[in-house]
C-alpha atoms as a PDB file:
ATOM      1  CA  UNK A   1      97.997  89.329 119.103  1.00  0.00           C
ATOM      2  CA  UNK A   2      98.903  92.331 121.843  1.00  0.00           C
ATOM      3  CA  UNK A   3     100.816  89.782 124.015  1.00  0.00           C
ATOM      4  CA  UNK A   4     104.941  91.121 124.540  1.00  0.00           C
ATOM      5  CA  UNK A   5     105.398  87.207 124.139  1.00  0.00           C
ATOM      6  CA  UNK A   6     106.638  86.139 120.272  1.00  0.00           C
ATOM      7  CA  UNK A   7     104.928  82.580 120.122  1.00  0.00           C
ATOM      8  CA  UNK A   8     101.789  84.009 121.293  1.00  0.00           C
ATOM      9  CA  UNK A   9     101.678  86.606 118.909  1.00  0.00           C
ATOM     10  CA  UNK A  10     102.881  84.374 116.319  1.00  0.00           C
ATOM     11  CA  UNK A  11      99.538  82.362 117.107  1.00  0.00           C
ATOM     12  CA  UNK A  12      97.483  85.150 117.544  1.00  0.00           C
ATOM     13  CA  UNK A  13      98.199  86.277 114.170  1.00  0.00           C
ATOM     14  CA  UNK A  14      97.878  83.315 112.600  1.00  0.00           C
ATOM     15  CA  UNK A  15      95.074  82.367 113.646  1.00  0.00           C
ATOM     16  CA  UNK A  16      93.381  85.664 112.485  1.00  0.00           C
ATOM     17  CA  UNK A  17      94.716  84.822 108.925  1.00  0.00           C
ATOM     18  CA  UNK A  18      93.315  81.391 109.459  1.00  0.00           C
ATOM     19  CA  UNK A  19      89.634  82.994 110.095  1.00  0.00           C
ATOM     20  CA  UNK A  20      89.720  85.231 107.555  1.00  0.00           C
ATOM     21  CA  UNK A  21      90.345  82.317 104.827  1.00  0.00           C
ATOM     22  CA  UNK A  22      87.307  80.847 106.695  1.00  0.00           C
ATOM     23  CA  UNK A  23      84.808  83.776 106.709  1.00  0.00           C
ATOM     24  CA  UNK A  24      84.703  83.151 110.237  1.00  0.00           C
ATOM     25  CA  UNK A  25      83.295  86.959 110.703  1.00  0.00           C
ATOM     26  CA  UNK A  26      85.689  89.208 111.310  1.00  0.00           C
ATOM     27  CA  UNK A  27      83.967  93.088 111.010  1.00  0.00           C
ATOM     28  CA  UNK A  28      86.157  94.881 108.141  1.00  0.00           C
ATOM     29  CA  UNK A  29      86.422  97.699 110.869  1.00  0.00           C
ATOM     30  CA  UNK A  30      88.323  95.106 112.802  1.00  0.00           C
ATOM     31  CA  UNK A  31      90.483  94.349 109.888  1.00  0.00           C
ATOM     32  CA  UNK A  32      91.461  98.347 109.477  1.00  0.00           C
ATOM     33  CA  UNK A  33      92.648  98.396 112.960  1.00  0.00           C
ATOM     34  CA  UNK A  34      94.946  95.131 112.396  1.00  0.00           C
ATOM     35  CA  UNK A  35      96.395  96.630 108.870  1.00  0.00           C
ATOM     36  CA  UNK A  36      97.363  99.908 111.173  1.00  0.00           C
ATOM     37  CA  UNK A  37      98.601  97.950 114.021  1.00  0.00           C
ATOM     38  CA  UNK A  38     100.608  95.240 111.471  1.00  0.00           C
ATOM     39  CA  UNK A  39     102.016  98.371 109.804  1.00  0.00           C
ATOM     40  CA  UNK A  40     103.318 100.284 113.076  1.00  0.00           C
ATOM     41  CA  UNK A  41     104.547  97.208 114.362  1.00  0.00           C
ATOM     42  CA  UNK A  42     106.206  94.820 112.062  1.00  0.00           C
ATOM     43  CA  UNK A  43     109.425  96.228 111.946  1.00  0.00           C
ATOM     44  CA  UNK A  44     109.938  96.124 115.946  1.00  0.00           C
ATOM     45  CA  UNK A  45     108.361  92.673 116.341  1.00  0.00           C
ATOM     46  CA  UNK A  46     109.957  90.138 117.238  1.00  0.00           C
ATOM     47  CA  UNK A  47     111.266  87.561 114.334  1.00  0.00           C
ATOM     48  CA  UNK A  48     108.035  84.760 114.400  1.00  0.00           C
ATOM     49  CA  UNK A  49     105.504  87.389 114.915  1.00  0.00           C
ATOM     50  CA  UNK A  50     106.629  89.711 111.712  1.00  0.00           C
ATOM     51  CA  UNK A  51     106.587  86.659 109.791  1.00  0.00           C
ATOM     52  CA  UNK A  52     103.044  86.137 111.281  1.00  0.00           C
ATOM     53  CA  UNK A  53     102.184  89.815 110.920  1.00  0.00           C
ATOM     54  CA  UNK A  54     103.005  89.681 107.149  1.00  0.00           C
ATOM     55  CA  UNK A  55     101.160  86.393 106.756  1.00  0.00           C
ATOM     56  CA  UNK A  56      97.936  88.387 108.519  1.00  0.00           C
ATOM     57  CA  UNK A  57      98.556  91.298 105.977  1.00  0.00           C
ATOM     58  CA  UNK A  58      98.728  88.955 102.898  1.00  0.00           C
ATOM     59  CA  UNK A  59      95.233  87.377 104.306  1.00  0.00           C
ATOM     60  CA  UNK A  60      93.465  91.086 104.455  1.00  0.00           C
ATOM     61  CA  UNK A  61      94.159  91.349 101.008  1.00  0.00           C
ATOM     62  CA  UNK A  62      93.096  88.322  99.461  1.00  0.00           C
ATOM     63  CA  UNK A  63      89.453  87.527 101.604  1.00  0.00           C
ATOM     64  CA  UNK A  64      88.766  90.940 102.277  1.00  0.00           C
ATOM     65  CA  UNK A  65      88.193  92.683  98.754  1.00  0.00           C
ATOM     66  CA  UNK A  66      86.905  95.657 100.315  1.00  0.00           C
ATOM     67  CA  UNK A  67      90.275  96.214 102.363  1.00  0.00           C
ATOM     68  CA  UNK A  68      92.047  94.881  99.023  1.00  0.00           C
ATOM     69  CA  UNK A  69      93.745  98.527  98.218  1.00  0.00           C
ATOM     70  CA  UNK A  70      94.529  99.621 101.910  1.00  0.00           C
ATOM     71  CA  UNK A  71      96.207  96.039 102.504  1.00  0.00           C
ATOM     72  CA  UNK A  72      98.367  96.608  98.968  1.00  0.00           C
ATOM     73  CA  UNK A  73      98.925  99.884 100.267  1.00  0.00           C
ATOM     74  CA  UNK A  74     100.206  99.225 104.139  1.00  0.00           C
ATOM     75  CA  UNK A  75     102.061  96.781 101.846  1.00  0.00           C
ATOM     76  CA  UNK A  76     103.895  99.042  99.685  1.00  0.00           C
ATOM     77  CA  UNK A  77     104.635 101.486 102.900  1.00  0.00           C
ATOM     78  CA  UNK A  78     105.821  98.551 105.028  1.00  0.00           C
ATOM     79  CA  UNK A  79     108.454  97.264 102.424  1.00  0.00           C
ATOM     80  CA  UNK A  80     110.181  94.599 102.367  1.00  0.00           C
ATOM     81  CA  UNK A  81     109.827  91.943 105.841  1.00  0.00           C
ATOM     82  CA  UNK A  82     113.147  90.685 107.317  1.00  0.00           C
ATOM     83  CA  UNK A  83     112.420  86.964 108.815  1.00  0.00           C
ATOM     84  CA  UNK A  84     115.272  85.091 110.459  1.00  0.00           C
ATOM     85  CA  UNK A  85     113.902  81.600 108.881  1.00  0.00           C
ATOM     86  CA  UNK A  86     117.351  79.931 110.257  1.00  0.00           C
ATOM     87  CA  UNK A  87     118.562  76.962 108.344  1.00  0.00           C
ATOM     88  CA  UNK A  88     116.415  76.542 106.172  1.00  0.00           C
ATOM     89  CA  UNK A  89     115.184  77.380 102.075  1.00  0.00           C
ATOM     90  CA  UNK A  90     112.573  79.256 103.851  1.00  0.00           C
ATOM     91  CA  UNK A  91     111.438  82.749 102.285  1.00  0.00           C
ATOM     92  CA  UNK A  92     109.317  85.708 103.452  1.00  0.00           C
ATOM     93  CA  UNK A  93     107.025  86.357 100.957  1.00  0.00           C
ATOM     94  CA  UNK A  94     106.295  90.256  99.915  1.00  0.00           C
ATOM     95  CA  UNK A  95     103.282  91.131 100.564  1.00  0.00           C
ATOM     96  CA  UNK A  96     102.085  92.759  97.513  1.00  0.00           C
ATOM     97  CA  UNK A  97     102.979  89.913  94.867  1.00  0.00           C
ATOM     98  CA  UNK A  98     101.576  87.530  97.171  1.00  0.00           C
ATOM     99  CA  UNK A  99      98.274  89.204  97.141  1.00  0.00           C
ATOM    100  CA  UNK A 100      98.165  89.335  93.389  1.00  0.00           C
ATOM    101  CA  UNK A 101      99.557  86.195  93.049  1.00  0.00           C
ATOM    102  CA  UNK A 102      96.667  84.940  94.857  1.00  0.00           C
ATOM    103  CA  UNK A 103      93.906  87.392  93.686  1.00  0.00           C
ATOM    104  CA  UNK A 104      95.179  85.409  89.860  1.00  0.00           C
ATOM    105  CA  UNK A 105      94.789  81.757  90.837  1.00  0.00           C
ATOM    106  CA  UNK A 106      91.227  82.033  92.373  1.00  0.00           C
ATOM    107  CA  UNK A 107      90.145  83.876  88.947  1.00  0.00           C
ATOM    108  CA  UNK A 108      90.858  80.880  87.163  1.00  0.00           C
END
């Protein structure tokens, strides 16, 4: 996740996001440091690692309820994520109605 290289921050990120769906133990304080660092950092990341970035944000909010209100709010201050998804239909989700989005289906 610190590496200057794209793909292996891509990975790195998403492979946090893919722990945190899985419980696999992250320590909240852990979490904290990520939302600061994803929030400094998206913007000047390169193109696959915002788009992994915003995908590690979206994961704080929904499996960590106690981080739920400082994800939405890193959220609201990052704004809206620019993602070069090429030729493709491809969309970067926002944050914010992803998490809620979410938060909805797995109350029903």
């Amino acid at each position: 996740m610190e590496s200057p290289e794209e793909f292996a921050r891509q990975v790195g990120y998403d492979l946090f996001g893919y722990a945190l769906k899985n419980g696999d133990g992250i320590p909240d304080a852990d979490c904290r440091g990520y939302l600061k660092t994803i929030e400094a950092q998206i913007h000047r990341s390169a193109n696959r690692a915002r788009h992994s970035m915003n995908g590690a944000l979206i994961a704080i909010g929904i499996y960590r309820p106690a981080l739920r209100a400082e994800a939405i709010a890193a959220a609201h201050r990052i704004g809206k994520v620019e993602v070069n998804h090429g030729e493709t239909s491809c969309k970067t989700p926002d944050a914010v109605s992803y998490i809620q989005k979410a938060l909805s289906r797995k109350k029903k």
